[in-house]
N, C-alpha and C. Protein backbone atom coordinates (compact mmCIF):
# COMPACT_ATOMS: atom_id res chain seq x y z
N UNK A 1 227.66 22.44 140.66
CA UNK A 1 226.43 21.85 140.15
C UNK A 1 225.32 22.07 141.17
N UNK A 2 224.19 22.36 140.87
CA UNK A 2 222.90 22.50 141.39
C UNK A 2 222.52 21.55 141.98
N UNK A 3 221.89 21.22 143.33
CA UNK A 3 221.45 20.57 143.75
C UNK A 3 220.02 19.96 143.21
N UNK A 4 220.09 18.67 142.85
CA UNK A 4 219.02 18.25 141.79
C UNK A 4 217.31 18.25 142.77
N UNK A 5 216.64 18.51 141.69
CA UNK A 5 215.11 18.19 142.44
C UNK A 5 214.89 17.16 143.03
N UNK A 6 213.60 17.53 143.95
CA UNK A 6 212.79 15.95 144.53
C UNK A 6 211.47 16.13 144.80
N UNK A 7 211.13 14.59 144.45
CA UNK A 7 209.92 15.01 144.62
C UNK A 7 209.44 15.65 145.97
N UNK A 8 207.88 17.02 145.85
CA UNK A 8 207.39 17.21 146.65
C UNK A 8 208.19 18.76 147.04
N UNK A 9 209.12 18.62 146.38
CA UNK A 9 209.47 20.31 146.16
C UNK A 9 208.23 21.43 146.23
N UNK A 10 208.45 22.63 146.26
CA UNK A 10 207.54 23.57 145.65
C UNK A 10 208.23 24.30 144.42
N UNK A 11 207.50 24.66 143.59
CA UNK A 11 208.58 25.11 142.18
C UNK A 11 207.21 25.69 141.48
N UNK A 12 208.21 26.92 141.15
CA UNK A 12 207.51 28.17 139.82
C UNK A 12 208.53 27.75 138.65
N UNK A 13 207.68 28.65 137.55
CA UNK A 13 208.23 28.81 136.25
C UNK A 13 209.48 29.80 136.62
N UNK A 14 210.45 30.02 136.09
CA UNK A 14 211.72 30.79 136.45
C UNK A 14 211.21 32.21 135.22
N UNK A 15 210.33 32.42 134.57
CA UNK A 15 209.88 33.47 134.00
C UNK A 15 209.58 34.19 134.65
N UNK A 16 208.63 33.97 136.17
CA UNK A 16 207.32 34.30 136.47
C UNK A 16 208.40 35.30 137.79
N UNK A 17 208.09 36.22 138.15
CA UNK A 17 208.77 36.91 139.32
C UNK A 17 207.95 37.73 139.93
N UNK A 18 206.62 37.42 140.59
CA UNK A 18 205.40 38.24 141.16
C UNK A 18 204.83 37.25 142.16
N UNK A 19 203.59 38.06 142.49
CA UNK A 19 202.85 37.22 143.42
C UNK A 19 201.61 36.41 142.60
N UNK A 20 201.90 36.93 140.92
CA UNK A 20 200.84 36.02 140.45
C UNK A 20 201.57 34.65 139.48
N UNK A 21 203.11 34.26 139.57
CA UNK A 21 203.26 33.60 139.63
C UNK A 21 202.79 32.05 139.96
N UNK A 22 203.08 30.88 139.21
CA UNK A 22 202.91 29.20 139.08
C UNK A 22 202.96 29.21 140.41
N UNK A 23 202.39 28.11 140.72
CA UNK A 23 202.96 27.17 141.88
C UNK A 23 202.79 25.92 141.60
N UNK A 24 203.32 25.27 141.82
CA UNK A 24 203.45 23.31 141.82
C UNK A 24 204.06 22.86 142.86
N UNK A 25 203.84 21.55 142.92
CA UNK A 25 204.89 20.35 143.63
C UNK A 25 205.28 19.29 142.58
N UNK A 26 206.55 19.08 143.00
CA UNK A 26 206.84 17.98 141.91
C UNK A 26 206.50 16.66 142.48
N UNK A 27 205.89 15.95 141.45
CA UNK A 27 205.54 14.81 141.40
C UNK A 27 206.54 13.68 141.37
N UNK A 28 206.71 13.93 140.00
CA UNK A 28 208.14 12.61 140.04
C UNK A 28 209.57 13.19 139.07
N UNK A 29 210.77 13.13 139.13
CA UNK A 29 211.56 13.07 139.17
C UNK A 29 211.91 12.33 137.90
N UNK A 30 213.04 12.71 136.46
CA UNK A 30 213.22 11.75 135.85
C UNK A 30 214.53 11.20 136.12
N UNK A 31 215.09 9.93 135.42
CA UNK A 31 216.02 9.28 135.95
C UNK A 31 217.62 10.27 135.99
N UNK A 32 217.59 10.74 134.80
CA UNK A 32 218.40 11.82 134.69
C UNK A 32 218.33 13.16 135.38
N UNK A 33 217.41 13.40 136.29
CA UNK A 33 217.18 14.65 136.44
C UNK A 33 216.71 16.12 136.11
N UNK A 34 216.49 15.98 134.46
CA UNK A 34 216.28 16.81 133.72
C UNK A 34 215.20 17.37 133.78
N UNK A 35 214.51 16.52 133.60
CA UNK A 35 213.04 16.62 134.14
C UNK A 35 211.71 16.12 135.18
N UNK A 36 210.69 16.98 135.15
CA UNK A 36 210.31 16.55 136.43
C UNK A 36 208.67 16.61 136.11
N UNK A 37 207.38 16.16 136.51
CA UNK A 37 205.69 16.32 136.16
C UNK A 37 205.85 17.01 138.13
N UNK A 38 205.45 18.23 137.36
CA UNK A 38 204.28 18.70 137.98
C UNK A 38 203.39 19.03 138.55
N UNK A 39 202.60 19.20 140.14
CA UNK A 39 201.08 18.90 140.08
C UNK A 39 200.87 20.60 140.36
N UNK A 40 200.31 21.23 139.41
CA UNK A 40 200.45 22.44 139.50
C UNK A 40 199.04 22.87 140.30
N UNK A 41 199.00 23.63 141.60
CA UNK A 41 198.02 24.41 142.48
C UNK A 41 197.75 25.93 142.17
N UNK A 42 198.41 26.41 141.00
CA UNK A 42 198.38 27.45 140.96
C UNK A 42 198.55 27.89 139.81
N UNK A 43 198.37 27.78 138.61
CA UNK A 43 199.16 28.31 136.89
C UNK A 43 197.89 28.40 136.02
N UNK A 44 197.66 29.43 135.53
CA UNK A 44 196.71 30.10 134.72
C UNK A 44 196.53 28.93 133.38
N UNK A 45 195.25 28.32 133.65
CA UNK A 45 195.03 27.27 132.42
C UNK A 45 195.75 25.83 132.68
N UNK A 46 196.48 25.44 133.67
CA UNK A 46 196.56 24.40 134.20
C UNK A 46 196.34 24.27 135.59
N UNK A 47 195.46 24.39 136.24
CA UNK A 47 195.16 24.38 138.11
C UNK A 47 195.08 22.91 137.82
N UNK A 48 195.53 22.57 138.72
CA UNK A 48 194.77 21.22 139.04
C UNK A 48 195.23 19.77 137.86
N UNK A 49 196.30 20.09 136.97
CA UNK A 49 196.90 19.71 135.88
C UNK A 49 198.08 19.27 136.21
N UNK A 50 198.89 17.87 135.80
CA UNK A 50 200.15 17.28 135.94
C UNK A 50 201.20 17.85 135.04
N UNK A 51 202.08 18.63 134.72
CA UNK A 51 202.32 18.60 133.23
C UNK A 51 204.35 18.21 133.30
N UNK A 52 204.99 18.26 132.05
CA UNK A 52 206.13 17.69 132.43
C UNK A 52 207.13 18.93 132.02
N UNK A 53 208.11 19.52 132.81
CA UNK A 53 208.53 20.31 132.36
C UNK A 53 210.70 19.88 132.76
N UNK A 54 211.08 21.10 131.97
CA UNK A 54 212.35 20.65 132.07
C UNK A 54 212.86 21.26 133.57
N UNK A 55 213.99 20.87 134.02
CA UNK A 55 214.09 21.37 135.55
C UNK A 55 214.66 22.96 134.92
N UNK A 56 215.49 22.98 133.72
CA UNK A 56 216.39 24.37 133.71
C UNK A 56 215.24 25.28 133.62
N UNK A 57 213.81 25.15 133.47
CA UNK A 57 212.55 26.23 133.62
C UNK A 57 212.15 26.64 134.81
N UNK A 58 212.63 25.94 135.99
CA UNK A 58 212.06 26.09 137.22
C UNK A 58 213.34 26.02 138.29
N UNK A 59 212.08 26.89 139.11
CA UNK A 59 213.12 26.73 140.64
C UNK A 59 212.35 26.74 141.94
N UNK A 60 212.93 26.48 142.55
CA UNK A 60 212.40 25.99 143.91
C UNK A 60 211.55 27.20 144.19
N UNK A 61 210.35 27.02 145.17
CA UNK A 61 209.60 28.12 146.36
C UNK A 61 210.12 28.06 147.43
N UNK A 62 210.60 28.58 148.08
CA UNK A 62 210.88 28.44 149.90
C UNK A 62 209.28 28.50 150.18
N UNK A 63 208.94 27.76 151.28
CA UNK A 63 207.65 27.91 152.19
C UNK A 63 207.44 29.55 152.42
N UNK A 64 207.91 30.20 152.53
CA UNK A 64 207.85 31.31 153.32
C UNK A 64 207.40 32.44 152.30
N UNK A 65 207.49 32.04 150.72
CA UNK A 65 206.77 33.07 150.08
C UNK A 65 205.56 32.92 149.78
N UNK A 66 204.82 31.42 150.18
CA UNK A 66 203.61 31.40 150.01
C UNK A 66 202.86 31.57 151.03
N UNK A 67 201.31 31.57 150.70
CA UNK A 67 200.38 31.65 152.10
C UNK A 67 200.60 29.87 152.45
N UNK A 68 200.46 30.36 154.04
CA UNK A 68 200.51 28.36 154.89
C UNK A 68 199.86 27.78 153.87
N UNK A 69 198.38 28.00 153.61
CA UNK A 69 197.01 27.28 152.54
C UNK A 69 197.75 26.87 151.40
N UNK A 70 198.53 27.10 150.47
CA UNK A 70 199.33 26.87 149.55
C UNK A 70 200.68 25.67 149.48
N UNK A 71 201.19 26.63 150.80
CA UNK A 71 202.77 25.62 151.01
C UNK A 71 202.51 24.66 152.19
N UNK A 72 201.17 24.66 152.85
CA UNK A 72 201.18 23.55 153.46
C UNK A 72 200.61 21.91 152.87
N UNK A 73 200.12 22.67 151.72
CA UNK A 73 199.07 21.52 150.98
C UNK A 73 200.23 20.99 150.29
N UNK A 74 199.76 19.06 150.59
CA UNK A 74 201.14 17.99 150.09
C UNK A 74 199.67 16.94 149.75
N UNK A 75 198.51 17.25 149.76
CA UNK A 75 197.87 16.13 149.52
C UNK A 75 197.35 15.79 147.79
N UNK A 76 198.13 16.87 147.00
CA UNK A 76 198.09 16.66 145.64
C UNK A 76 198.86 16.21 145.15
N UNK A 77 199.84 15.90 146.19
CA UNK A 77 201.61 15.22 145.67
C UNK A 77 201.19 13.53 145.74
């Protein structure tokens, strides 16, 4: 089993496999795990938008594929 989300993660859409790829942090966590909101810094038509998605759509960012400016910012979480 997968190690479940938390908040403050970094996480793309699991579609997206480029550098113009989502970016988010997760916000909150549901009780089950399944799902998680959002605060997306980066997704074409939601910048700056909470939205709720299922976890099996997403997966983690390591720090290291974004610029610092991106994966250092936690003040939208």
């Amino acid at each position: 089993m997968a190690e479940p989300f938390r908040r403050g993660e970094l996480v793309t859409l699991r579609q997206y496999d480029s550098p113009a790829e989502p970016l988010g942090r997760i916000v909150t966590v549901s009780p089950t795990g399944e799902s998680v909101e959002v605060s997306w810094h980066r997704r074409e038509g939601h910048d700056r938008q909470v939205t709720r998605e299922s976890t099996t759509l997403l997966r983690r960012v390591h720090e290291s594929e974004v610029s610092p400016r991106e994966g250092a910012s936690r003040s939208d979480v």
